[in-house]
Protein backbone atom coordinates (compact mmCIF):
# COMPACT_ATOMS: atom_id res chain seq x y z
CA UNK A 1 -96.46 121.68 84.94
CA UNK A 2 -99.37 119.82 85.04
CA UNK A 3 -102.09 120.26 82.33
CA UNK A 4 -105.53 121.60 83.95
CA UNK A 5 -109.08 119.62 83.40
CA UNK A 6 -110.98 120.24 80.14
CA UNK A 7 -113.62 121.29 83.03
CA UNK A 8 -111.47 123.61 84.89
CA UNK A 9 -112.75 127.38 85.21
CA UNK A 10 -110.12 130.22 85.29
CA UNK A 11 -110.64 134.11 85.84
CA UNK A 12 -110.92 136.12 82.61
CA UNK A 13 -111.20 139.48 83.44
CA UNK A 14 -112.11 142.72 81.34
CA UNK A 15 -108.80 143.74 81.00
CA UNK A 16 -108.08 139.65 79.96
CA UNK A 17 -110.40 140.60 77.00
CA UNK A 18 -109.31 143.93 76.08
CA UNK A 19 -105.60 142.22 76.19
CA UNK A 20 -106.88 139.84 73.48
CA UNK A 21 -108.44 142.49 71.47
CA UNK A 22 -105.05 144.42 70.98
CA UNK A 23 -103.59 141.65 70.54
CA UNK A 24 -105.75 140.77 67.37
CA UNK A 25 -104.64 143.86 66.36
CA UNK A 26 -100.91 142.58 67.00
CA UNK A 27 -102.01 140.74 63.69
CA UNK A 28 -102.78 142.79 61.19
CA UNK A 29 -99.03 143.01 59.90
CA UNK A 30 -98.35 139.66 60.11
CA UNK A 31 -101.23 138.08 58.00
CA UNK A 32 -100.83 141.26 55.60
CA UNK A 33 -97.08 139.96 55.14
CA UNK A 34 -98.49 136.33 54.27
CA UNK A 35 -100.77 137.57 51.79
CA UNK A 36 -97.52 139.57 50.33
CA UNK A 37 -95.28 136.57 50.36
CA UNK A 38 -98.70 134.24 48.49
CA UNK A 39 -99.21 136.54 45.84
CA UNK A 40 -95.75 137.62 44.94
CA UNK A 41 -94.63 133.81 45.06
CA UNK A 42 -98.00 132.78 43.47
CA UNK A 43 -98.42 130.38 47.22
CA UNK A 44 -100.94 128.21 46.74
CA UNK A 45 -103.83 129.06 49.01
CA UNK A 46 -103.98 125.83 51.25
CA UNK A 47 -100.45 126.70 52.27
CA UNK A 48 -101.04 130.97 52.56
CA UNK A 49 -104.05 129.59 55.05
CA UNK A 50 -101.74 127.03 57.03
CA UNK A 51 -99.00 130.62 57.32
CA UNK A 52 -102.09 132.48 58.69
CA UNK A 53 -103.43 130.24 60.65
CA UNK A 54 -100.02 129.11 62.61
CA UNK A 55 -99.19 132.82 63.17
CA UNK A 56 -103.09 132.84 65.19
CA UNK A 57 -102.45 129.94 66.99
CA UNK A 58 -98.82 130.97 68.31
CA UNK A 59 -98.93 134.88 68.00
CA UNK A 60 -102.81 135.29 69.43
CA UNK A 61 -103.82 132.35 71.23
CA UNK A 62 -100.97 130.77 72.59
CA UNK A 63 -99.61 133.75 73.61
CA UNK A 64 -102.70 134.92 75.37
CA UNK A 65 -103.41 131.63 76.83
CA UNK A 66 -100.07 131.60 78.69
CA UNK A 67 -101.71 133.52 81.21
CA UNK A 68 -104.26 130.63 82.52
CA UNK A 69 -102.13 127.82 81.16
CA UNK A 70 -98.52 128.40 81.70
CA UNK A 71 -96.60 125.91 79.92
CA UNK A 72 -99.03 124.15 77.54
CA UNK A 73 -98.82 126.12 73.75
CA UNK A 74 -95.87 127.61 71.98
CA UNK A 75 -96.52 131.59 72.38
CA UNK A 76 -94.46 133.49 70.24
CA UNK A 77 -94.46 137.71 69.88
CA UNK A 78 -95.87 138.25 66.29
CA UNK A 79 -92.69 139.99 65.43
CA UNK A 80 -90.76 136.55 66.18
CA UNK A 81 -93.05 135.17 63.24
CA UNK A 82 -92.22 135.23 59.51
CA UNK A 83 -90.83 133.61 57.00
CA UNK A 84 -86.70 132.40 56.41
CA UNK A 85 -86.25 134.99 53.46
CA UNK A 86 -88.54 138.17 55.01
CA UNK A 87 -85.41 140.25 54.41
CA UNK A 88 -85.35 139.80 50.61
CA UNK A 89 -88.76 140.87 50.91
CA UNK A 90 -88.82 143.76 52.65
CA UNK A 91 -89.09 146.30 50.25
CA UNK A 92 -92.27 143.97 48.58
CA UNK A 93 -94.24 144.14 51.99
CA UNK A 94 -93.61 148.36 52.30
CA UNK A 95 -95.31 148.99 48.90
CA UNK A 96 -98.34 147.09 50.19
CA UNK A 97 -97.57 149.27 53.44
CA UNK A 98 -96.18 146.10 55.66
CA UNK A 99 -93.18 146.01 57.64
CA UNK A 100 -90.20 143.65 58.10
């Protein structure tokens, strides 16, 4: 596919932005898991930012993105995101009321 103009203009509709809203949302277990994982395995911060920030870019914006530019990010469903060992952790994130 071939990557549209900086300049380009694409239809965002309401439903567009209330699709982006939820998907914000989407979030909320994901970044709570990160902060989990950081304190438990005293993470230093620079790398607990870099975890929450990759899991915006691919879970919320590349994934919402895909709509008007097919092709161009690396979307990925927030529960595709996570870290290698998540099942060793799984009890850790329920008693801060996270999920797996």
């Amino acid at each position: 596919m071939t990557k549209k103009p900086d300049d380009s203009l694409l239809p965002v509709t309401a439903g567009d932005i209330n699709k982006l809203k939820s998907m914000v949302d989407d979030l909320y277990n994901n970044v709570g898991k990160t902060l989990v994982h950081a304190e438990v395995n005293n993470d230093d911060i620079e790398s607990t930012v870099s975890n929450i920030l990759s899991d915006i870019k691919c879970c919320l914006v590349d994934r919402w993105t895909e709509k008007f530019l097919p092709g161009e990010g690396t979307p990925m469903e927030p529960s595709e995101s996570g870290f290698p060992d998540d099942d060793d952790w799984e009890e850790e994130y329920e008693k801060f009321g996270f999920s797996r």
